[in-house]
PDBML (XML) file of the C-alpha atoms, coordinates in Angstrom:
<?xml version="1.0" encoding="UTF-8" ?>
<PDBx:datablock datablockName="MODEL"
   xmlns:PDBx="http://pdbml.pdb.org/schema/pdbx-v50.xsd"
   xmlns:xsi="http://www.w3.org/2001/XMLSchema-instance"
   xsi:schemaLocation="http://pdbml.pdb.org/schema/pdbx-v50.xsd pdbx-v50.xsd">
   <PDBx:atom_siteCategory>
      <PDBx:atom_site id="1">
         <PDBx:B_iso_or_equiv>0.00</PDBx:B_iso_or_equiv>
         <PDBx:Cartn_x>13.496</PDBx:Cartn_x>
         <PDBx:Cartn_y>-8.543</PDBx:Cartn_y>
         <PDBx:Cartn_z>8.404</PDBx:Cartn_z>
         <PDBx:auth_asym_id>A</PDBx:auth_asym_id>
         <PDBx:auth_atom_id>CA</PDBx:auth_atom_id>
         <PDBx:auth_comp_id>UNK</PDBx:auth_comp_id>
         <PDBx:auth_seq_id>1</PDBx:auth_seq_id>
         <PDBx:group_PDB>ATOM</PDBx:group_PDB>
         <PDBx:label_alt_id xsi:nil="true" />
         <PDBx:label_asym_id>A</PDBx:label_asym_id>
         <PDBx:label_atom_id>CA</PDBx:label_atom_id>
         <PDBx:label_comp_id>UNK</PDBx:label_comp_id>
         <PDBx:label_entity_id>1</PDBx:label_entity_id>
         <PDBx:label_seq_id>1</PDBx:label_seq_id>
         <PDBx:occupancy>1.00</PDBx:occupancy>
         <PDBx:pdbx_PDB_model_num>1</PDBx:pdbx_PDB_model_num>
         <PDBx:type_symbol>C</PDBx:type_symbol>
      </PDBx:atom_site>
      <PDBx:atom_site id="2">
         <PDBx:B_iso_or_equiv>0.00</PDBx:B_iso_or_equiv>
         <PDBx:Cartn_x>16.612</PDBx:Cartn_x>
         <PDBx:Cartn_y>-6.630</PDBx:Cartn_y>
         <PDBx:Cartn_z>6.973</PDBx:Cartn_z>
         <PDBx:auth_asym_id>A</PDBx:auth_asym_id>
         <PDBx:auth_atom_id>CA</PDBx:auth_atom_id>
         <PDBx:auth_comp_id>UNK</PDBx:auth_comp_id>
         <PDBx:auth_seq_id>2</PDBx:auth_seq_id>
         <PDBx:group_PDB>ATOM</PDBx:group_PDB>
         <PDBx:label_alt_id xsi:nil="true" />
         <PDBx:label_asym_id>A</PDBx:label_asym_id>
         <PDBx:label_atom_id>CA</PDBx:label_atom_id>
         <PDBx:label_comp_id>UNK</PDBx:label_comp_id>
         <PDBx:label_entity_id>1</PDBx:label_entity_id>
         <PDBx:label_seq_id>2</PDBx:label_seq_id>
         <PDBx:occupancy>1.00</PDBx:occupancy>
         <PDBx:pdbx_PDB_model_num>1</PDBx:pdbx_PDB_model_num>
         <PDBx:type_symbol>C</PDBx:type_symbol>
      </PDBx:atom_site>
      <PDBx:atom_site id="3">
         <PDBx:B_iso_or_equiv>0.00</PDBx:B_iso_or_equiv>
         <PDBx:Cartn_x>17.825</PDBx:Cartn_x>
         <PDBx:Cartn_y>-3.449</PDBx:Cartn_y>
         <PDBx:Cartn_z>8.070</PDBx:Cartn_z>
         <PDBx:auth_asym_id>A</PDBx:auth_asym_id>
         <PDBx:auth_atom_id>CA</PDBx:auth_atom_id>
         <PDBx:auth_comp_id>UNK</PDBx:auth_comp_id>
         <PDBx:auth_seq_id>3</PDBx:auth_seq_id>
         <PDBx:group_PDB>ATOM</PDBx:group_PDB>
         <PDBx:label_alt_id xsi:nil="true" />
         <PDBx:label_asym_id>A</PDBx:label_asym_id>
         <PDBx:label_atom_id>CA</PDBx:label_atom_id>
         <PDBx:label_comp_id>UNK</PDBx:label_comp_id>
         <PDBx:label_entity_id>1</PDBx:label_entity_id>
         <PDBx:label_seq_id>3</PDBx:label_seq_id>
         <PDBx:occupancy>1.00</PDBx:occupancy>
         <PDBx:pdbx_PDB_model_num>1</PDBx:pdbx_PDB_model_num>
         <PDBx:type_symbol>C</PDBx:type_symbol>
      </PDBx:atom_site>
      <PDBx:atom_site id="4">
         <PDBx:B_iso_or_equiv>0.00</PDBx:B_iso_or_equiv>
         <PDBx:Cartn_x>19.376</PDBx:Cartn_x>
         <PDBx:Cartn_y>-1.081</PDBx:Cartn_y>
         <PDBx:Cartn_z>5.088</PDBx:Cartn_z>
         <PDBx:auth_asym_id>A</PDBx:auth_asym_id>
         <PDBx:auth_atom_id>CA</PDBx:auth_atom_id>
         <PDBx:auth_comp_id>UNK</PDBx:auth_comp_id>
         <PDBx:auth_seq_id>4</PDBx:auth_seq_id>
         <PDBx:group_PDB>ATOM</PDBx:group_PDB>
         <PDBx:label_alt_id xsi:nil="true" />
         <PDBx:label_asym_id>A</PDBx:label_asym_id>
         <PDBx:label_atom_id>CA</PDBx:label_atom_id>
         <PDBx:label_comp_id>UNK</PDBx:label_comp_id>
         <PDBx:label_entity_id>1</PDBx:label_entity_id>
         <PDBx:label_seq_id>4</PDBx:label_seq_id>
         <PDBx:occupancy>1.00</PDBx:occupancy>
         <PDBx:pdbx_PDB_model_num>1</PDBx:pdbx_PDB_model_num>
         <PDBx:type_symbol>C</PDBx:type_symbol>
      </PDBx:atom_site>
      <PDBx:atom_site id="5">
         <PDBx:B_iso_or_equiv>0.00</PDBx:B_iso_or_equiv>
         <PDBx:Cartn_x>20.110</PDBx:Cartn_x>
         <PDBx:Cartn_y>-4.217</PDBx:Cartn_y>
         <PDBx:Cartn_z>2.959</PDBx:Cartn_z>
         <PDBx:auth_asym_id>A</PDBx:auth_asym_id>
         <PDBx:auth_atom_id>CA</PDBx:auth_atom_id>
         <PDBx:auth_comp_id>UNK</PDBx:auth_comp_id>
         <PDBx:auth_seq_id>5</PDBx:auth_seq_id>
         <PDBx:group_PDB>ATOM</PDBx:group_PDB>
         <PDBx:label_alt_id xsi:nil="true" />
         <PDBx:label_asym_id>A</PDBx:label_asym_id>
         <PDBx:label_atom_id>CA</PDBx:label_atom_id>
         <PDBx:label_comp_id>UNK</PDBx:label_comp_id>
         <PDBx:label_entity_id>1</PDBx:label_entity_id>
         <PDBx:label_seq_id>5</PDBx:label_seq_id>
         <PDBx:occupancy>1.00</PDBx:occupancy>
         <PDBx:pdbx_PDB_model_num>1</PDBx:pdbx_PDB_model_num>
         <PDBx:type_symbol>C</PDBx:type_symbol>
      </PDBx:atom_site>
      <PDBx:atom_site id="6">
         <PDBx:B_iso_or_equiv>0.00</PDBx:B_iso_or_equiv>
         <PDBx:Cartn_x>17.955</PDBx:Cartn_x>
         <PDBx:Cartn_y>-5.947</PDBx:Cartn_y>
         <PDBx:Cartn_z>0.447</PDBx:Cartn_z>
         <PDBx:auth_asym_id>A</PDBx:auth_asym_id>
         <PDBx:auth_atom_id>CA</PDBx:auth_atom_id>
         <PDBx:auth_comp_id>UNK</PDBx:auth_comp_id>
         <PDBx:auth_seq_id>6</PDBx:auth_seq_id>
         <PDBx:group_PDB>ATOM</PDBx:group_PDB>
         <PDBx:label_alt_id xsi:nil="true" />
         <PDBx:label_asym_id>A</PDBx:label_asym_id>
         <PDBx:label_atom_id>CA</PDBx:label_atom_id>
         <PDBx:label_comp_id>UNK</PDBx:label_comp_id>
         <PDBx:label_entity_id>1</PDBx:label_entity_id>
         <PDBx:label_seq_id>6</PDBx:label_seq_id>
         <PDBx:occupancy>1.00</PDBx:occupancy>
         <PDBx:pdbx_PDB_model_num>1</PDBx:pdbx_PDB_model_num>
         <PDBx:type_symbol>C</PDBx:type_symbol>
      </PDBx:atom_site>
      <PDBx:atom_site id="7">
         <PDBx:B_iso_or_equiv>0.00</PDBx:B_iso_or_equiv>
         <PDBx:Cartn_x>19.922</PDBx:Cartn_x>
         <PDBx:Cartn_y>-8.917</PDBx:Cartn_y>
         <PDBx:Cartn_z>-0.649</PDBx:Cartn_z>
         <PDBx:auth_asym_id>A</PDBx:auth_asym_id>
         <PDBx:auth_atom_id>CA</PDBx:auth_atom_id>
         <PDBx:auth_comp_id>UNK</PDBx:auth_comp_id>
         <PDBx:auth_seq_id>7</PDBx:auth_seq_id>
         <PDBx:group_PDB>ATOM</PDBx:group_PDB>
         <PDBx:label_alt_id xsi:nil="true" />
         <PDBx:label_asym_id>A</PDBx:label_asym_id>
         <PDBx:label_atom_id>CA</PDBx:label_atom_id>
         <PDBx:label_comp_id>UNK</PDBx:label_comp_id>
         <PDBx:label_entity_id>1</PDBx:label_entity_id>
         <PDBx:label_seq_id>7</PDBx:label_seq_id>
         <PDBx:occupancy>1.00</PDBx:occupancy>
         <PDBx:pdbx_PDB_model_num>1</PDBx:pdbx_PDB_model_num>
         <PDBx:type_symbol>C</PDBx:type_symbol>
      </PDBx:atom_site>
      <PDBx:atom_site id="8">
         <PDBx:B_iso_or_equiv>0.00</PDBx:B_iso_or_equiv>
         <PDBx:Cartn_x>17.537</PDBx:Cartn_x>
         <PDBx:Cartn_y>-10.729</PDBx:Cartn_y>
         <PDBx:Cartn_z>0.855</PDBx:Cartn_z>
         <PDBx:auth_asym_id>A</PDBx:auth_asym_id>
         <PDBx:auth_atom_id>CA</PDBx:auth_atom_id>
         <PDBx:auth_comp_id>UNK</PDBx:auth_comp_id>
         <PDBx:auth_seq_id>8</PDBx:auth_seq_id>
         <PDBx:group_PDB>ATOM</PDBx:group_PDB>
         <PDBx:label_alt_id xsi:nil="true" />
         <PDBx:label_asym_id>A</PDBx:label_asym_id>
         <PDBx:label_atom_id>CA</PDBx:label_atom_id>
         <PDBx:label_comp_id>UNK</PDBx:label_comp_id>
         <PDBx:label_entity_id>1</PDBx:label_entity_id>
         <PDBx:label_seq_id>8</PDBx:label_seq_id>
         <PDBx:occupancy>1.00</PDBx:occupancy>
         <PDBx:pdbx_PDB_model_num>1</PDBx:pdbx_PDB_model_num>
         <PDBx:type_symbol>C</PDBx:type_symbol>
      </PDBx:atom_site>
      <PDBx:atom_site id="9">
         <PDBx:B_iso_or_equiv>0.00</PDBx:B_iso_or_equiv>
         <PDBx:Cartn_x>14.382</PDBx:Cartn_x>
         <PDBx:Cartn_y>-9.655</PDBx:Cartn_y>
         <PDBx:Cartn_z>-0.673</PDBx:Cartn_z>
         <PDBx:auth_asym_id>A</PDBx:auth_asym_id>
         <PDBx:auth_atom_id>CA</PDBx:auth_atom_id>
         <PDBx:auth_comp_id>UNK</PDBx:auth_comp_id>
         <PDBx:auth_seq_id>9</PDBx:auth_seq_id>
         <PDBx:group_PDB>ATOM</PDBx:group_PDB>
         <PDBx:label_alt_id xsi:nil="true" />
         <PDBx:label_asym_id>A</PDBx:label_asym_id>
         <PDBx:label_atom_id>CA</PDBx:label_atom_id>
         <PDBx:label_comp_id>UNK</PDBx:label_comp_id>
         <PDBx:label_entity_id>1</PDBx:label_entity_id>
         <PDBx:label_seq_id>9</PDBx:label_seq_id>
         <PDBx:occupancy>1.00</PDBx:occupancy>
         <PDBx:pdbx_PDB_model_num>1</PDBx:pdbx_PDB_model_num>
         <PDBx:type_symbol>C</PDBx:type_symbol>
      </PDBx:atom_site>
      <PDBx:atom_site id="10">
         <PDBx:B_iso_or_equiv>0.00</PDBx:B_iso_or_equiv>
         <PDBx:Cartn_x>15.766</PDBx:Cartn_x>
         <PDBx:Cartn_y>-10.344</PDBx:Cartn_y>
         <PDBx:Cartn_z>-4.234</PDBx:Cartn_z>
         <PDBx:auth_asym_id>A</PDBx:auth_asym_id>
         <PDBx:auth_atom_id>CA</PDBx:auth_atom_id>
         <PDBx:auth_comp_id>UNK</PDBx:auth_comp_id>
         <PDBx:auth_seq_id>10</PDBx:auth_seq_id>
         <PDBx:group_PDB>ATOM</PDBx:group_PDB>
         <PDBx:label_alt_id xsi:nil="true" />
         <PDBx:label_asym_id>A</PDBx:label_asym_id>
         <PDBx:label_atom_id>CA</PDBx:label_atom_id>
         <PDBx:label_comp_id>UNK</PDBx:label_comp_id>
         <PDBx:label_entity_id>1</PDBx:label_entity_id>
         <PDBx:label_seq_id>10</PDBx:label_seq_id>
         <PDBx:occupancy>1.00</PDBx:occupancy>
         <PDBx:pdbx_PDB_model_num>1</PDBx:pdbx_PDB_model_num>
         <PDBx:type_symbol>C</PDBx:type_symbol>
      </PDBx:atom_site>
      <PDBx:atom_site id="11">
         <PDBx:B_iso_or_equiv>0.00</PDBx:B_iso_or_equiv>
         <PDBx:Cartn_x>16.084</PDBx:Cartn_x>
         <PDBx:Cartn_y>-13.476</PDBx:Cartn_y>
         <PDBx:Cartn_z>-3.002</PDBx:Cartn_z>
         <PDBx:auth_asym_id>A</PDBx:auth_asym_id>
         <PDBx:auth_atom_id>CA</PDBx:auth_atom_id>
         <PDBx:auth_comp_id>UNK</PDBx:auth_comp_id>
         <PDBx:auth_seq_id>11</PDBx:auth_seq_id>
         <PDBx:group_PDB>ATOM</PDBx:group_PDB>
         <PDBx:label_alt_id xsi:nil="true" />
         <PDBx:label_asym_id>A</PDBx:label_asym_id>
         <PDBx:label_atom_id>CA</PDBx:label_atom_id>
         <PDBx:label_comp_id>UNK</PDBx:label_comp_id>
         <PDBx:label_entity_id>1</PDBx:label_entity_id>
         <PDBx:label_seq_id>11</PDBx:label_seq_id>
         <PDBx:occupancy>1.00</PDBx:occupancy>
         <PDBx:pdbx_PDB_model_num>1</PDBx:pdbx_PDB_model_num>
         <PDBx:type_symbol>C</PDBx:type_symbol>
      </PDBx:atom_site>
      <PDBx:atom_site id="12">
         <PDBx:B_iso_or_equiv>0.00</PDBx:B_iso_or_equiv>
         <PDBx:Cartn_x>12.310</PDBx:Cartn_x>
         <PDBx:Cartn_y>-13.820</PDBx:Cartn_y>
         <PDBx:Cartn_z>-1.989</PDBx:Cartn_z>
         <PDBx:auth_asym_id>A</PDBx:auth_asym_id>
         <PDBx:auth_atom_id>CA</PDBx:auth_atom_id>
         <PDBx:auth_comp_id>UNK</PDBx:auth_comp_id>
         <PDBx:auth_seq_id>12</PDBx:auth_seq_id>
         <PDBx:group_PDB>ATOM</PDBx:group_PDB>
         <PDBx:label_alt_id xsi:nil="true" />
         <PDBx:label_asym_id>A</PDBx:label_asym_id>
         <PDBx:label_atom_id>CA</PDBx:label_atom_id>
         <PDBx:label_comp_id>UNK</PDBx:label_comp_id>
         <PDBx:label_entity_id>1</PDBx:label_entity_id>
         <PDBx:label_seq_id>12</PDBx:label_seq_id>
         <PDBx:occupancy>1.00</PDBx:occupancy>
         <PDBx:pdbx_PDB_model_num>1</PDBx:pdbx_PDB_model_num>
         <PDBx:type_symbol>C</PDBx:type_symbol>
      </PDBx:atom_site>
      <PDBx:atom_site id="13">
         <PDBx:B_iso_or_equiv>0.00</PDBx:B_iso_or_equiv>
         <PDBx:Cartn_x>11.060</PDBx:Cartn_x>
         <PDBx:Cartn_y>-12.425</PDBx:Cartn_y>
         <PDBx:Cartn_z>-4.950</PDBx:Cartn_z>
         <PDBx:auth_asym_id>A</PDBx:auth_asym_id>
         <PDBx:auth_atom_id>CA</PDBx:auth_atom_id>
         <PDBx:auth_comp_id>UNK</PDBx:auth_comp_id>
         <PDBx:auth_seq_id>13</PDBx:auth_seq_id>
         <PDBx:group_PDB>ATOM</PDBx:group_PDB>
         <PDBx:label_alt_id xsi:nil="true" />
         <PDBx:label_asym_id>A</PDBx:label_asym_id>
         <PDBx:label_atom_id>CA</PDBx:label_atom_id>
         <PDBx:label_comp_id>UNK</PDBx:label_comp_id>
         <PDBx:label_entity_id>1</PDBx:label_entity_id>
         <PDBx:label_seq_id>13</PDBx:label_seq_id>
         <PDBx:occupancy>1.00</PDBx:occupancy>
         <PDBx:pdbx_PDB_model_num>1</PDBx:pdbx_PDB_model_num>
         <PDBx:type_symbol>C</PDBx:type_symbol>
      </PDBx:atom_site>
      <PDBx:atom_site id="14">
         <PDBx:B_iso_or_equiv>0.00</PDBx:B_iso_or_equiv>
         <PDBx:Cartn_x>13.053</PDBx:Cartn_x>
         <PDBx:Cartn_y>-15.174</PDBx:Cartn_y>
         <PDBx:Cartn_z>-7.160</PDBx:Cartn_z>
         <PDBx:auth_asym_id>A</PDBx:auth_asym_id>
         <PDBx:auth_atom_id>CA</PDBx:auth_atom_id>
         <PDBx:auth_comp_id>UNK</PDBx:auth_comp_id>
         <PDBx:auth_seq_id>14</PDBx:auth_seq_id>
         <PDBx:group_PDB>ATOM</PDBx:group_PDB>
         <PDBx:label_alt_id xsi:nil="true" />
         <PDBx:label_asym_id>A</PDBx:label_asym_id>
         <PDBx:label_atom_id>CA</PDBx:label_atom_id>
         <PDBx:label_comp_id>UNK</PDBx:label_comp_id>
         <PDBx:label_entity_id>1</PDBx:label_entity_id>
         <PDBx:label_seq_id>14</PDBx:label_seq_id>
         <PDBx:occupancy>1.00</PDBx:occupancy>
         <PDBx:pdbx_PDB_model_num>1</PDBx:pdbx_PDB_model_num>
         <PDBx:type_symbol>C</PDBx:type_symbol>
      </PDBx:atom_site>
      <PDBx:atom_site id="15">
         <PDBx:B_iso_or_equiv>0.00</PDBx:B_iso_or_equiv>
         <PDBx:Cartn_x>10.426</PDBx:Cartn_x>
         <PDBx:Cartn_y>-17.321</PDBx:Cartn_y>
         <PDBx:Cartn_z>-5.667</PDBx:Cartn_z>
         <PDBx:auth_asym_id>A</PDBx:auth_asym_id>
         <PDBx:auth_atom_id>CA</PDBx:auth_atom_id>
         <PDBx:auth_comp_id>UNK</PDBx:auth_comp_id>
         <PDBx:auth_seq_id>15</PDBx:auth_seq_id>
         <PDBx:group_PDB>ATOM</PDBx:group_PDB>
         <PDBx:label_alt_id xsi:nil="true" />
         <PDBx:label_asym_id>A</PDBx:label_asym_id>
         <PDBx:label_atom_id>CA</PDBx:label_atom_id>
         <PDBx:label_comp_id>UNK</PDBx:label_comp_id>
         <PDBx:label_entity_id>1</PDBx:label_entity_id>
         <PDBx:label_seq_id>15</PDBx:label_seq_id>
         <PDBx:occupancy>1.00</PDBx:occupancy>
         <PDBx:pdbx_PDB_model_num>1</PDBx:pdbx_PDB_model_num>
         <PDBx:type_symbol>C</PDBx:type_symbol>
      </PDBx:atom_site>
      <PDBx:atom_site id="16">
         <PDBx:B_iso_or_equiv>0.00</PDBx:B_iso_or_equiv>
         <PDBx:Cartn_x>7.144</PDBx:Cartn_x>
         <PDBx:Cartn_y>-18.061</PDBx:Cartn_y>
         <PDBx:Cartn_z>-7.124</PDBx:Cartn_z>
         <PDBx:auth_asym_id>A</PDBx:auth_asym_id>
         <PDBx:auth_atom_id>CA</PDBx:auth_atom_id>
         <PDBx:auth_comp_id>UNK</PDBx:auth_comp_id>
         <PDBx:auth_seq_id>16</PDBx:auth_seq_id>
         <PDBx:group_PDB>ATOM</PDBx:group_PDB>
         <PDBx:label_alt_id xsi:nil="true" />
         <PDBx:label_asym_id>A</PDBx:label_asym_id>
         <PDBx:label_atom_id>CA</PDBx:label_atom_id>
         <PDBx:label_comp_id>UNK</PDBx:label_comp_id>
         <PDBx:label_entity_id>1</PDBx:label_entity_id>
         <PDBx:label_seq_id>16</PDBx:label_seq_id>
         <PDBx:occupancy>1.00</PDBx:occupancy>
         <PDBx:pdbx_PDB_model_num>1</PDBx:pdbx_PDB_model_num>
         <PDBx:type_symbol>C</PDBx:type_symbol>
      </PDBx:atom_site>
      <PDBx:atom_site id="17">
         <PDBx:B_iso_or_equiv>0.00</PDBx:B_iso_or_equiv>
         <PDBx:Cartn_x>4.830</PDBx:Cartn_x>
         <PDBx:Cartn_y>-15.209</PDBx:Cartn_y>
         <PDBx:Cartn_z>-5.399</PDBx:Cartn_z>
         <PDBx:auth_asym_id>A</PDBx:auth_asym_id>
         <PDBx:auth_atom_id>CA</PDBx:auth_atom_id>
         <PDBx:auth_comp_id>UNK</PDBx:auth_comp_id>
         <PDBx:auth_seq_id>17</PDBx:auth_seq_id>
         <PDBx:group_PDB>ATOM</PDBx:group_PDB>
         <PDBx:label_alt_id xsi:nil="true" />
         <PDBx:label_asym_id>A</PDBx:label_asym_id>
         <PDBx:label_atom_id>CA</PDBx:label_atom_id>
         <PDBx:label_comp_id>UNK</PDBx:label_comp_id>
         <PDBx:label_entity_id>1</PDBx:label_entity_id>
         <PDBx:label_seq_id>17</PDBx:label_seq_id>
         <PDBx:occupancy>1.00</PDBx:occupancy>
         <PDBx:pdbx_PDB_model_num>1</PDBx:pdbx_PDB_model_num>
         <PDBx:type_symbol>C</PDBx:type_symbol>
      </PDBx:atom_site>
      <PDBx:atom_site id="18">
         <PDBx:B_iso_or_equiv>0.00</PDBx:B_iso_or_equiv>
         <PDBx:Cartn_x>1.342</PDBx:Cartn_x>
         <PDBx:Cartn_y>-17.918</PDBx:Cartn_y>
         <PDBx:Cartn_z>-5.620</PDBx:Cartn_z>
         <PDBx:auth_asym_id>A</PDBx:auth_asym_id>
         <PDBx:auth_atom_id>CA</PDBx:auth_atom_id>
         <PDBx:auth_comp_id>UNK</PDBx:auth_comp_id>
         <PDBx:auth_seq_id>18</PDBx:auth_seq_id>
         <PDBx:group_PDB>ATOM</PDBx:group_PDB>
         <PDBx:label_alt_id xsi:nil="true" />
         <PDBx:label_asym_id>A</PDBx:label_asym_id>
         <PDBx:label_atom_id>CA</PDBx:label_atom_id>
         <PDBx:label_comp_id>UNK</PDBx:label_comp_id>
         <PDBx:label_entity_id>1</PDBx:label_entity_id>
         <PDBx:label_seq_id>18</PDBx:label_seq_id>
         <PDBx:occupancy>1.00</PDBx:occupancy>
         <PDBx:pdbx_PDB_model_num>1</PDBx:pdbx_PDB_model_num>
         <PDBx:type_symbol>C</PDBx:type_symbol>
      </PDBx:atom_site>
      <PDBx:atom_site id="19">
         <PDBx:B_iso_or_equiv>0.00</PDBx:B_iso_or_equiv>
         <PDBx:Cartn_x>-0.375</PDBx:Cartn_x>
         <PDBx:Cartn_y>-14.639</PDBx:Cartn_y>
         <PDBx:Cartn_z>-4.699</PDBx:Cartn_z>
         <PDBx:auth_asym_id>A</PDBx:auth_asym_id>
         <PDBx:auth_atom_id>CA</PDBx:auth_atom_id>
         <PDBx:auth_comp_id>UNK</PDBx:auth_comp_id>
         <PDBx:auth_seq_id>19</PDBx:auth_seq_id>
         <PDBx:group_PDB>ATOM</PDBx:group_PDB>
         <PDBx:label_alt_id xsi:nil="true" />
         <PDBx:label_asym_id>A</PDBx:label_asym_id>
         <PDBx:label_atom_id>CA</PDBx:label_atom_id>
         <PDBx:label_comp_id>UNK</PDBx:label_comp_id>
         <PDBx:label_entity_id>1</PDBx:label_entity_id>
         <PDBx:label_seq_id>19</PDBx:label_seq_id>
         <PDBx:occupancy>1.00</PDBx:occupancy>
         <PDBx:pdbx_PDB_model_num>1</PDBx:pdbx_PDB_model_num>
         <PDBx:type_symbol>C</PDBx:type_symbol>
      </PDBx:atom_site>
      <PDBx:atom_site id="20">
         <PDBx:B_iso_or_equiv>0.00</PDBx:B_iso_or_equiv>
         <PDBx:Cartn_x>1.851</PDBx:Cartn_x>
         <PDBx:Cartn_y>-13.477</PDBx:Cartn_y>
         <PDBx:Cartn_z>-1.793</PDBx:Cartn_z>
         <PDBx:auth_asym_id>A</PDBx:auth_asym_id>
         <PDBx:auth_atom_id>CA</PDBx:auth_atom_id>
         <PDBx:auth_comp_id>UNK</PDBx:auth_comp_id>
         <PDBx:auth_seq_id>20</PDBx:auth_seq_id>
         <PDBx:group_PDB>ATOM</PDBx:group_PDB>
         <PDBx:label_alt_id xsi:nil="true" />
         <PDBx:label_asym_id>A</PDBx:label_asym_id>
         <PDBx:label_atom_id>CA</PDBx:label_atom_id>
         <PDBx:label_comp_id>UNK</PDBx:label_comp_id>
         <PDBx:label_entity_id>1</PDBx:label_entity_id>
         <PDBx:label_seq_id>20</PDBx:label_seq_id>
         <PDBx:occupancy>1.00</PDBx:occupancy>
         <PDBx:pdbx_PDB_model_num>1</PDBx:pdbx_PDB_model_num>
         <PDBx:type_symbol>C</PDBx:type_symbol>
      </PDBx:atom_site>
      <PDBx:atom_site id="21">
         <PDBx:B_iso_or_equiv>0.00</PDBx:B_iso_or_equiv>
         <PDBx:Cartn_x>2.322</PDBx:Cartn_x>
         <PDBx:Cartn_y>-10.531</PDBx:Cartn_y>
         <PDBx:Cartn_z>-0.014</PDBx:Cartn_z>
         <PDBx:auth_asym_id>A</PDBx:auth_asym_id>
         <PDBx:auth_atom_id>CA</PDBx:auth_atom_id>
         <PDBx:auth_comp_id>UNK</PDBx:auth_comp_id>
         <PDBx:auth_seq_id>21</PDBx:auth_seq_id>
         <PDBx:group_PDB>ATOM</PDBx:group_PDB>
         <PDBx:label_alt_id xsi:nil="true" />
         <PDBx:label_asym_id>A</PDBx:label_asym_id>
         <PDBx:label_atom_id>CA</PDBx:label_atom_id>
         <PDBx:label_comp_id>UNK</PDBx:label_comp_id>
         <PDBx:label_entity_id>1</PDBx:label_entity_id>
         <PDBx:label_seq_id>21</PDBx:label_seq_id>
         <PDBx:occupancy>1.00</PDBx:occupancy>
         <PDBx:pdbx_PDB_model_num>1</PDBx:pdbx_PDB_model_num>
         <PDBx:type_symbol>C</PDBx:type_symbol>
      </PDBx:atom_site>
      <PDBx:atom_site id="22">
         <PDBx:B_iso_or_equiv>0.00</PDBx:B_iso_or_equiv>
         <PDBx:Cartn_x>6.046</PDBx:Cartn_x>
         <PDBx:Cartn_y>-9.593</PDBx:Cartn_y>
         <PDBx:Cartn_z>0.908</PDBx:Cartn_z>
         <PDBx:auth_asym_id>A</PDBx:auth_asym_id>
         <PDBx:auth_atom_id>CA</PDBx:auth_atom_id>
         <PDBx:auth_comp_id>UNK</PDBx:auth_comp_id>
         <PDBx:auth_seq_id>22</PDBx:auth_seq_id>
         <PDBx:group_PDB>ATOM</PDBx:group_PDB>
         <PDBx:label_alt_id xsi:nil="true" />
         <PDBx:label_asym_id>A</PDBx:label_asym_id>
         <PDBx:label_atom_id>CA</PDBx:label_atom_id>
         <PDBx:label_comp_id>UNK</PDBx:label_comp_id>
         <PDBx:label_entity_id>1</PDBx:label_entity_id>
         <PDBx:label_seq_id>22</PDBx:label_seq_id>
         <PDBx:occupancy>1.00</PDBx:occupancy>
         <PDBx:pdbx_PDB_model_num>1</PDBx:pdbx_PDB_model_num>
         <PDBx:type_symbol>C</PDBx:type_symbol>
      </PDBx:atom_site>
      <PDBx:atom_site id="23">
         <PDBx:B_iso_or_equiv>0.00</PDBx:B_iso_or_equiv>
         <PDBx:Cartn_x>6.426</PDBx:Cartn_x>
         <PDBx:Cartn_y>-7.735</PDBx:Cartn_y>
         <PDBx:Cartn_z>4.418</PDBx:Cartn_z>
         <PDBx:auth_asym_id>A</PDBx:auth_asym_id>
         <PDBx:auth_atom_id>CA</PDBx:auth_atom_id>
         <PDBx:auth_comp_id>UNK</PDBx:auth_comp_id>
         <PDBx:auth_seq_id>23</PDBx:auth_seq_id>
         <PDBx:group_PDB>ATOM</PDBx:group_PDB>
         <PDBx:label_alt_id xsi:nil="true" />
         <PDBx:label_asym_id>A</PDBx:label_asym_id>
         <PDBx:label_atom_id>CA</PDBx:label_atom_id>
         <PDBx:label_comp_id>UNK</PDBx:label_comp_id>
         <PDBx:label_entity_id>1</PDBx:label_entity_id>
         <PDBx:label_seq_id>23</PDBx:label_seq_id>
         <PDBx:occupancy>1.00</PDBx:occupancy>
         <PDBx:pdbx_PDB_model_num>1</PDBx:pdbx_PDB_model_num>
         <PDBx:type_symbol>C</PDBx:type_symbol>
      </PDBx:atom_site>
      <PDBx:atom_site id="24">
         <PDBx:B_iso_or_equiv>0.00</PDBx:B_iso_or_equiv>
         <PDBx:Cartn_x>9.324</PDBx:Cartn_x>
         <PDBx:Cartn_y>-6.172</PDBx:Cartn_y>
         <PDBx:Cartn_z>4.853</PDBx:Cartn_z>
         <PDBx:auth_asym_id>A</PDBx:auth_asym_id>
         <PDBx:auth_atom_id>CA</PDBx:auth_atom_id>
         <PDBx:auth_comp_id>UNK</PDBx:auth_comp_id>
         <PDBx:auth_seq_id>24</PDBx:auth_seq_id>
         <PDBx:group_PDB>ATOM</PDBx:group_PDB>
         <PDBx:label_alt_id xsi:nil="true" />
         <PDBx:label_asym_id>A</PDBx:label_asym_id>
         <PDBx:label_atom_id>CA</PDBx:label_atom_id>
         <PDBx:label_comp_id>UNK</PDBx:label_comp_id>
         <PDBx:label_entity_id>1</PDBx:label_entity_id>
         <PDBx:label_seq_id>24</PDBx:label_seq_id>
         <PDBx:occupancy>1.00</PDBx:occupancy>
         <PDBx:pdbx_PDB_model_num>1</PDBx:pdbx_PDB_model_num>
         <PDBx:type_symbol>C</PDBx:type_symbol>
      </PDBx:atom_site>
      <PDBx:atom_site id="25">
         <PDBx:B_iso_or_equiv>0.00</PDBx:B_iso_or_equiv>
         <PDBx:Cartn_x>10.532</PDBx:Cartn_x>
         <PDBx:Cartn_y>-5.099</PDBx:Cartn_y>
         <PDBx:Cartn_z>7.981</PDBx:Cartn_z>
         <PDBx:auth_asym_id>A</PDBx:auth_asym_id>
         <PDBx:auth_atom_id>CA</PDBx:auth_atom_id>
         <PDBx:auth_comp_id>UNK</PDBx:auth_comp_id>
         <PDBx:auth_seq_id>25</PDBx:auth_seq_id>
         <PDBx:group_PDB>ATOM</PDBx:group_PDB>
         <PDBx:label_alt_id xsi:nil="true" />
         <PDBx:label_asym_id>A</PDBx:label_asym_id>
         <PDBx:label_atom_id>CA</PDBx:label_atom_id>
         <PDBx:label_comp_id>UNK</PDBx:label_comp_id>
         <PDBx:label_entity_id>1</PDBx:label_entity_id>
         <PDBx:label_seq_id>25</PDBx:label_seq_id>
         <PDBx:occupancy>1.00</PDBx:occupancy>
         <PDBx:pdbx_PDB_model_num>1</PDBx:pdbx_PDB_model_num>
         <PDBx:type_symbol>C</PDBx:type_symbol>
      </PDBx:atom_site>
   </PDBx:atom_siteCategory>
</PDBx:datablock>
């Protein structure tokens, strides 16, 4: 959950996905 800032989902996607879905709010 970010609102007009995606630092964060950089972040996330750094991470090994295993299959994941991101959901972003």
């Amino acid at each position: 959950k970010a609102f007009e800032d995606n630092s964060l989902v950089r972040k996330a996607f750094e991470e090994p996905g295993q299959g994941r879905v991101l959901v972003i709010d």
